[in-house]
N, C-alpha and C. Protein backbone atom coordinates (compact mmCIF):
# COMPACT_ATOMS: atom_id res chain seq x y z
N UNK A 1 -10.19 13.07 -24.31
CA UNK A 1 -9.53 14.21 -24.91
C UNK A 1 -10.48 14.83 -25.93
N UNK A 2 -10.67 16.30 -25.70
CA UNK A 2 -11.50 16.82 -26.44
C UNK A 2 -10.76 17.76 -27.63
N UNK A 3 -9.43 17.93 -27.38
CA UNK A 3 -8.73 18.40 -28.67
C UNK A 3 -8.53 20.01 -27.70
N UNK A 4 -7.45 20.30 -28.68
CA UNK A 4 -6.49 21.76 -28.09
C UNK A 4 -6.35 22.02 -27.01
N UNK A 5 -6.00 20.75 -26.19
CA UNK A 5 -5.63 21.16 -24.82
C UNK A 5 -7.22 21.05 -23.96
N UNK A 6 -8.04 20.80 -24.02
CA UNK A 6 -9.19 19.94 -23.65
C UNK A 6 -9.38 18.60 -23.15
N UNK A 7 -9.75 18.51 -21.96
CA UNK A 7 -10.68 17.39 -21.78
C UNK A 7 -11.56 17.47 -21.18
N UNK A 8 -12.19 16.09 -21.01
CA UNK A 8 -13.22 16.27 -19.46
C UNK A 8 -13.20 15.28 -18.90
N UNK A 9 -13.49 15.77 -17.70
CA UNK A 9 -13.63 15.31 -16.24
C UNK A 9 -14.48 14.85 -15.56
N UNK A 10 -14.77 14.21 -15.00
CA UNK A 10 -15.08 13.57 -14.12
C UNK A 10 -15.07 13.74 -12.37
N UNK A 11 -15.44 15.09 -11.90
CA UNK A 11 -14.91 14.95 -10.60
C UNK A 11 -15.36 14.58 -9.45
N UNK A 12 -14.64 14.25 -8.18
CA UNK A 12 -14.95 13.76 -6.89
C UNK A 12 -16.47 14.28 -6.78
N UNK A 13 -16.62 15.12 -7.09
CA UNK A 13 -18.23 16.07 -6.44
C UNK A 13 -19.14 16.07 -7.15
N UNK A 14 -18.99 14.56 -7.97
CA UNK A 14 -20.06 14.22 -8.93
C UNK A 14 -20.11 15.39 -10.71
N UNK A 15 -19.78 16.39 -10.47
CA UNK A 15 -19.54 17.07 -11.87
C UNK A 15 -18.59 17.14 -12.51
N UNK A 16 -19.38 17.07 -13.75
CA UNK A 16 -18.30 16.64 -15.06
C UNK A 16 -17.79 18.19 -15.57
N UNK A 17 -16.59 17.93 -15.82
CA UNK A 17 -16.05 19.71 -15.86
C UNK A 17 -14.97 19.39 -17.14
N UNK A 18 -14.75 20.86 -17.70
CA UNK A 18 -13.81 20.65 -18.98
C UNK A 18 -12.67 21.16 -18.56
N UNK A 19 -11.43 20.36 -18.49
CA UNK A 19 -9.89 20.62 -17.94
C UNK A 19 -9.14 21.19 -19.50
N UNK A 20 -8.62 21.94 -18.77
CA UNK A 20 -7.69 22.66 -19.53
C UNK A 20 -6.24 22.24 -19.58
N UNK A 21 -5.20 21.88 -20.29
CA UNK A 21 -3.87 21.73 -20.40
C UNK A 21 -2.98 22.65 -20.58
N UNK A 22 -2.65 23.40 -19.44
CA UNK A 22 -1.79 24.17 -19.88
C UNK A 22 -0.75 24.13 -20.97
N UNK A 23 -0.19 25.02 -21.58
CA UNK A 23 0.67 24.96 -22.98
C UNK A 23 1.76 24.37 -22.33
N UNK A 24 2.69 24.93 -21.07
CA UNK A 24 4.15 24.03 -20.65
C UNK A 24 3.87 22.93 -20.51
N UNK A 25 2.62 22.49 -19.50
CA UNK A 25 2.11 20.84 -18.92
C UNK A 25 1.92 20.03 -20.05
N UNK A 26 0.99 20.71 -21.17
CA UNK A 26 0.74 19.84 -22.44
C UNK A 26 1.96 18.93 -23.17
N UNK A 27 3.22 20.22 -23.77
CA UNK A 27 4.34 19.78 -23.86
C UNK A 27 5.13 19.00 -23.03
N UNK A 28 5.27 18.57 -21.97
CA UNK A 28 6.09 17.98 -20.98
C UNK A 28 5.46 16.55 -20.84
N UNK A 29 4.40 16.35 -20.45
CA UNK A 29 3.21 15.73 -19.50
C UNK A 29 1.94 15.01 -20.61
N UNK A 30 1.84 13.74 -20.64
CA UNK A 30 1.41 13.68 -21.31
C UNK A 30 -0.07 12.83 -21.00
N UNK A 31 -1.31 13.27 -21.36
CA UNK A 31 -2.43 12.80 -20.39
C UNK A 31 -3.23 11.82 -20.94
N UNK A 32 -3.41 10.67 -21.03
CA UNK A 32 -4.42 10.17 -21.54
C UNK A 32 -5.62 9.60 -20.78
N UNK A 33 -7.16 8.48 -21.31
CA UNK A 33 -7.78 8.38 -21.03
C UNK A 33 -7.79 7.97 -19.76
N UNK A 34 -8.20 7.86 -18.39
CA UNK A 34 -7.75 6.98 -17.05
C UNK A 34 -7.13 7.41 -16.13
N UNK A 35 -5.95 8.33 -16.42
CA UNK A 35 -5.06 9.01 -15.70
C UNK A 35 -5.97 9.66 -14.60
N UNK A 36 -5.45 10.06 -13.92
CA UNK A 36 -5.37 10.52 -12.61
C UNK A 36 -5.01 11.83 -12.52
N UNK A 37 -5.84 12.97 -12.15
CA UNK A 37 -5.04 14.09 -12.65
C UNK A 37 -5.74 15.07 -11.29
N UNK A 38 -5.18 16.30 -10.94
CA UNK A 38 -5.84 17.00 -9.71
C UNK A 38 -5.83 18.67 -10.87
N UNK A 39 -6.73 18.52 -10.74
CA UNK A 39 -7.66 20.23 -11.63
C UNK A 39 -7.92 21.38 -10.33
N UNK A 40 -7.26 22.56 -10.54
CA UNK A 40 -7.54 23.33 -9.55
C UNK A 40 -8.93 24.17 -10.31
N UNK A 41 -9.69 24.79 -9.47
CA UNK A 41 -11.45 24.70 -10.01
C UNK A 41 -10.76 26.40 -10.36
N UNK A 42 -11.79 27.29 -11.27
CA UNK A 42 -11.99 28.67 -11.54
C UNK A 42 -13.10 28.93 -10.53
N UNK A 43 -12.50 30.23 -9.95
CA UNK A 43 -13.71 31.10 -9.22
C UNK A 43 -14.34 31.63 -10.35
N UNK A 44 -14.17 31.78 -11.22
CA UNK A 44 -15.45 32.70 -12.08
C UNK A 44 -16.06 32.16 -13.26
N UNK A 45 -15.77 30.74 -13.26
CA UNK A 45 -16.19 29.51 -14.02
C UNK A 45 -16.22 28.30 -13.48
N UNK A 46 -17.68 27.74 -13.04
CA UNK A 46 -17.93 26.55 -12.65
C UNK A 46 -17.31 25.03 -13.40
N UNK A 47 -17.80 25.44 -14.51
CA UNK A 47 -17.90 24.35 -15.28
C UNK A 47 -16.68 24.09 -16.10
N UNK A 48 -15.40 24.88 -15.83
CA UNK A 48 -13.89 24.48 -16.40
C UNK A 48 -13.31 24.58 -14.90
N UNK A 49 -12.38 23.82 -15.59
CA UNK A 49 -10.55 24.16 -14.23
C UNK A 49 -9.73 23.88 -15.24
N UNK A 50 -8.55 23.60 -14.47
CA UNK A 50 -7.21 23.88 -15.22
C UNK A 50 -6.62 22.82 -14.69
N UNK A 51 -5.51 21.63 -15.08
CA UNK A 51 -4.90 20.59 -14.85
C UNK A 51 -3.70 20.85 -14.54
N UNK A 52 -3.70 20.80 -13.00
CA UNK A 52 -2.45 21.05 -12.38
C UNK A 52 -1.33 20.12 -12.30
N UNK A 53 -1.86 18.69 -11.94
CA UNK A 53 -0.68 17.56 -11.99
C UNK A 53 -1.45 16.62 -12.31
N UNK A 54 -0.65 15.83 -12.84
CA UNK A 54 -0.70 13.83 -13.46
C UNK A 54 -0.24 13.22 -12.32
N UNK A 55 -1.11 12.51 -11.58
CA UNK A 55 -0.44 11.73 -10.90
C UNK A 55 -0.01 10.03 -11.24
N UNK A 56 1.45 9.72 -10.82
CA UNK A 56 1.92 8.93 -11.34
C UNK A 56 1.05 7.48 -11.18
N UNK A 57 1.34 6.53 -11.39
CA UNK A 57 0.97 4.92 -10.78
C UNK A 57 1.09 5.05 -9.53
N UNK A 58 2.55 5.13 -8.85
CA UNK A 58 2.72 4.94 -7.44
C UNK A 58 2.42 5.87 -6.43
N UNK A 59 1.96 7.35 -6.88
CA UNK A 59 1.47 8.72 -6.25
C UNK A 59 -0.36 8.02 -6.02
N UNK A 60 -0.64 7.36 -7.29
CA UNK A 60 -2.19 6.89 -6.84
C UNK A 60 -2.54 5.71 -6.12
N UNK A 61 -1.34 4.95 -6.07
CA UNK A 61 -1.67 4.12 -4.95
C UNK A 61 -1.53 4.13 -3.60
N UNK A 62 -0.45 5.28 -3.25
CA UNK A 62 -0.09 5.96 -2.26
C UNK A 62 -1.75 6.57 -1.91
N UNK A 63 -2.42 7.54 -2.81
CA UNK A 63 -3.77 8.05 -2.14
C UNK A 63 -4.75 7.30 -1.93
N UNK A 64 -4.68 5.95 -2.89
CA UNK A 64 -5.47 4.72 -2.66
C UNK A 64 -5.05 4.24 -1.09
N UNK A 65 -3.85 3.90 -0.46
CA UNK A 65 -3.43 3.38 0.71
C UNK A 65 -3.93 4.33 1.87
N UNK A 66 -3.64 5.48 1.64
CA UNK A 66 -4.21 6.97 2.87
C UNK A 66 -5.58 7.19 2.87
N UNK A 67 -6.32 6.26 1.99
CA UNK A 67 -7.90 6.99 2.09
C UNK A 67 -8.39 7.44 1.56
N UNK A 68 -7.80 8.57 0.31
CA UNK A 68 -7.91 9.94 0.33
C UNK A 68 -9.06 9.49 -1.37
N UNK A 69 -8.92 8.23 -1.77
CA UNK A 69 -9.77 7.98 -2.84
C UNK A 69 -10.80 6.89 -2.31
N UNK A 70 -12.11 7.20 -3.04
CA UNK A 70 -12.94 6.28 -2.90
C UNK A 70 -12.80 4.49 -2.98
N UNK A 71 -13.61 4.14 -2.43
CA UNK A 71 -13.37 2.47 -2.39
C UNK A 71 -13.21 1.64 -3.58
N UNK A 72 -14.34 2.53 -4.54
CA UNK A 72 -14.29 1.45 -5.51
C UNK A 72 -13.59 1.42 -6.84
N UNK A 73 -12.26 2.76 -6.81
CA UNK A 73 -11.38 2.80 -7.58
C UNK A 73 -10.07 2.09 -7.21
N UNK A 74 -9.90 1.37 -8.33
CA UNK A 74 -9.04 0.36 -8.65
C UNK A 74 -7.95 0.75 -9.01
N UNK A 75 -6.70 0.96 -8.48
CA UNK A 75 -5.11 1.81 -8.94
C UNK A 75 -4.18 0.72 -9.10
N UNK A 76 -3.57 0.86 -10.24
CA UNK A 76 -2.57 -0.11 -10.63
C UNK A 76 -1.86 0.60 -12.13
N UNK A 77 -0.69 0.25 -12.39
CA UNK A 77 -0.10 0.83 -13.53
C UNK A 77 -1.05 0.95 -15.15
N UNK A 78 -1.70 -0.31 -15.03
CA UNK A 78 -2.54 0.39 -16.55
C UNK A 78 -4.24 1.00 -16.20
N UNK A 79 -4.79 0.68 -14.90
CA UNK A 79 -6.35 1.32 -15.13
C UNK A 79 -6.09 2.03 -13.74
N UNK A 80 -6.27 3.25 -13.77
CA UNK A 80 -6.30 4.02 -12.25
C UNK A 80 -7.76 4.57 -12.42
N UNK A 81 -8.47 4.83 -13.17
CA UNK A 81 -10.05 4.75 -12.76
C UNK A 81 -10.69 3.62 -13.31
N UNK A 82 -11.11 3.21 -12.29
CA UNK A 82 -11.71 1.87 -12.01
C UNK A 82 -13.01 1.35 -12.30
N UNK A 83 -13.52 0.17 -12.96
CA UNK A 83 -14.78 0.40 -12.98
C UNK A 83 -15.39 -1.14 -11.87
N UNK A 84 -16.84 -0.49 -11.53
CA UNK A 84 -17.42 -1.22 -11.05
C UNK A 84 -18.76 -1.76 -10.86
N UNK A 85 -19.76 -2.18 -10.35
CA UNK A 85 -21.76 -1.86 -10.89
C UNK A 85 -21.76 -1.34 -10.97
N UNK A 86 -21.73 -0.61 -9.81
CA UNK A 86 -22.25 0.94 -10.20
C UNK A 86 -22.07 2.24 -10.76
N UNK A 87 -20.72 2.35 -11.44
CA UNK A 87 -19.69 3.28 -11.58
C UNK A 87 -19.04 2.97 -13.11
N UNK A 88 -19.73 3.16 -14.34
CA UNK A 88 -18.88 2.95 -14.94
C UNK A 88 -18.55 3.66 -15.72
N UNK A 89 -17.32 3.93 -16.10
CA UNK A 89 -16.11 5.10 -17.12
C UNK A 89 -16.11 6.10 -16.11
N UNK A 90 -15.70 5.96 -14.84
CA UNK A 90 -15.80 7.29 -13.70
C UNK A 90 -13.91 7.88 -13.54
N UNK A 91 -13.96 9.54 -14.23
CA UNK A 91 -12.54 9.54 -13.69
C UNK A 91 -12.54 10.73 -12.39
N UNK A 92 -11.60 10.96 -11.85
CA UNK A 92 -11.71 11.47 -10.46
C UNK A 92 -10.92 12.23 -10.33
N UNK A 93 -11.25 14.01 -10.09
CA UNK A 93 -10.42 15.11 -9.80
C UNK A 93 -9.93 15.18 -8.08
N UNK A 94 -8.86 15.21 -8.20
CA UNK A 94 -8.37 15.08 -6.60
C UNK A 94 -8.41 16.41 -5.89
N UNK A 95 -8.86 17.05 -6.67
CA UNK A 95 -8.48 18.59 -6.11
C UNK A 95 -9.56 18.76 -4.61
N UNK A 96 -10.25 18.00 -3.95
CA UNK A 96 -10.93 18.07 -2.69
C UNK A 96 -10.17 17.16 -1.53
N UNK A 97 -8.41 16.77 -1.95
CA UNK A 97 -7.89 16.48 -0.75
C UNK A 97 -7.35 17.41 -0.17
């Protein structure tokens, strides 16, 4: 968390990008370090997106079971980005399923 609705990311396509919290999502939804989150990208800004959904515990093990996440992330109720040798503090934008 980088403060006022800020963070950063970590995404599938290897770049690190600064997510935005929308003002309703911020209030409602609440994001911390690990979470699991799908950022839809800006056409006229590379290097931000915007944080569309939190996905729950059981929504990430569901994409853990279909494939749709890499091998070496680890999903379970307290660490959904996973660490491993090679990979470590990696979080993961879903927005390329």
């Amino acid at each position: 968390m980088l403060g006022n609705g800020w963070i950063e990311a970590q995404c599938m396509d290897g770049e690190k990008r600064l997510g935005h919290i929308r003002g309703a999502f911020r209030k409602k939804v609440w994001i911390a370090a690990g979470d699991l989150v799908l950022l839809g990208l800006r056409d006229y800004q590379d290097s931000k997106a915007d944080i569309i959904l939190k996905y729950t515990a059981d929504e990430a093990r569901l994409l853990k079971s279909y494939g749709e996440l890499p091998d070496n992330v680890k999903v379970n109720e307290n660490d959904v980005g996973g660490e491993s040798e090679d990979d470590v503090d990696v979080e993961f934008d879903i927005d390329d399923i």
